[in-house]
C-alpha atoms as a PDB file:
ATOM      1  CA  UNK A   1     -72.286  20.967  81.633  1.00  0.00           C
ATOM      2  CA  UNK A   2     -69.598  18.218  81.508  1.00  0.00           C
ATOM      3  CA  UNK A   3     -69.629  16.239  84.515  1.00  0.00           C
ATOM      4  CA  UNK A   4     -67.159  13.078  85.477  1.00  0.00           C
ATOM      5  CA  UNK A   5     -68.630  10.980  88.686  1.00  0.00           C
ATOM      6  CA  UNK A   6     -66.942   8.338  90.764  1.00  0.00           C
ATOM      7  CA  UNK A   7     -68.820   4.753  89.025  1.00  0.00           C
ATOM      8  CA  UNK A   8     -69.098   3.761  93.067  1.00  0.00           C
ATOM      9  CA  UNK A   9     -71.516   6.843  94.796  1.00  0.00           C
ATOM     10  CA  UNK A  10     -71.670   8.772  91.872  1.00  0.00           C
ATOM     11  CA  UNK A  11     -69.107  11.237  93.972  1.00  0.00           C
ATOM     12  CA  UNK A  12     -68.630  14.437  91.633  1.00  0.00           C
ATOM     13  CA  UNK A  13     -64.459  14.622  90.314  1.00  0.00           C
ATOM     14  CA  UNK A  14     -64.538  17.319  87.787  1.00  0.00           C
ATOM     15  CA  UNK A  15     -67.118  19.431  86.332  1.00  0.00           C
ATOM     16  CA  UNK A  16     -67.341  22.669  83.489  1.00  0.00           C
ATOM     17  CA  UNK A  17     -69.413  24.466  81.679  1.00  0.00           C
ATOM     18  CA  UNK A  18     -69.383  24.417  78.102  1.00  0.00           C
ATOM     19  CA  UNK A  19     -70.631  26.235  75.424  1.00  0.00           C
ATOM     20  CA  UNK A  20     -73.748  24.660  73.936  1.00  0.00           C
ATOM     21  CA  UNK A  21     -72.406  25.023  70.494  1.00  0.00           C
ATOM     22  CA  UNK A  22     -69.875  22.280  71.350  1.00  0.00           C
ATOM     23  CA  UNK A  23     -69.582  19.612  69.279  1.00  0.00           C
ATOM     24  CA  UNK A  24     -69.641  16.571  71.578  1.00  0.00           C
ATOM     25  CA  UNK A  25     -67.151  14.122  69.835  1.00  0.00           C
ATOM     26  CA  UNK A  26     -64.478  17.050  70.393  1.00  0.00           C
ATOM     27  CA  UNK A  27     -64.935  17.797  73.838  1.00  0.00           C
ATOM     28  CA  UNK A  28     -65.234  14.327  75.330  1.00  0.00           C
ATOM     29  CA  UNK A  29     -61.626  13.444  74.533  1.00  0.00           C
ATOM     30  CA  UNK A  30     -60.790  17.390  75.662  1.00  0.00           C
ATOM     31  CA  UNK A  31     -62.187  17.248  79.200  1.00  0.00           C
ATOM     32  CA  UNK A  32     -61.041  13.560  79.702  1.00  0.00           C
ATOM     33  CA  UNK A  33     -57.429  15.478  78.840  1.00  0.00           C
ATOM     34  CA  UNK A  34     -58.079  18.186  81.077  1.00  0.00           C
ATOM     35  CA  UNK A  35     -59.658  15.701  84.214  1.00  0.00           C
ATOM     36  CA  UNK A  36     -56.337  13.522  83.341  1.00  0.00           C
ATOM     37  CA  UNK A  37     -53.878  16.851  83.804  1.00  0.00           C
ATOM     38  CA  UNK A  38     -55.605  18.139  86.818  1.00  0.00           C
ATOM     39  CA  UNK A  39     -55.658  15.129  88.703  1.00  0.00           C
ATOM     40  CA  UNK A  40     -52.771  13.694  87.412  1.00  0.00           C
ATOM     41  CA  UNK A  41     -54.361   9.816  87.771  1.00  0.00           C
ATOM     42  CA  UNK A  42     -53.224   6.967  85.603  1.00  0.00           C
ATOM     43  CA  UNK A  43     -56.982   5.634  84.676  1.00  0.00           C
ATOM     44  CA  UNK A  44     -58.789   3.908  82.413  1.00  0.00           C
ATOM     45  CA  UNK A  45     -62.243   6.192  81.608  1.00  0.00           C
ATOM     46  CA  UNK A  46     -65.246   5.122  79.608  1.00  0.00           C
ATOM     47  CA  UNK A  47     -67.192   7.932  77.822  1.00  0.00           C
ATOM     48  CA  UNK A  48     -70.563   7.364  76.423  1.00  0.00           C
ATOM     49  CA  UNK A  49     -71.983  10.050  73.345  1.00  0.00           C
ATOM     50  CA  UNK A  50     -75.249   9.788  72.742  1.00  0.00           C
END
């Protein structure tokens, strides 16, 4: 499951789920894309890969 949260209440803004074949380096940039184009937000977002 990909899951971007608000940093102040942890409010959910977008969410999917993924394939668990995924390779995570790929799809971080992809759903920050997709968040980006659905919101349409100018934003600065921070993305942690473990």
């Amino acid at each position: 499951m990909d899951l971007i949260c608000t940093n102040d209440g942890d409010v959910p803004l977008w969410m999917r789920i993924g394939s668990g074949n995924e390779s995570d380096q790929k799809q971080f940039v992809q759903a920050m894309k997709d968040f980006q184009n659905q919101l349409n937000l100018d934003s600065l977002m921070v993305a942690d890969s473990a």
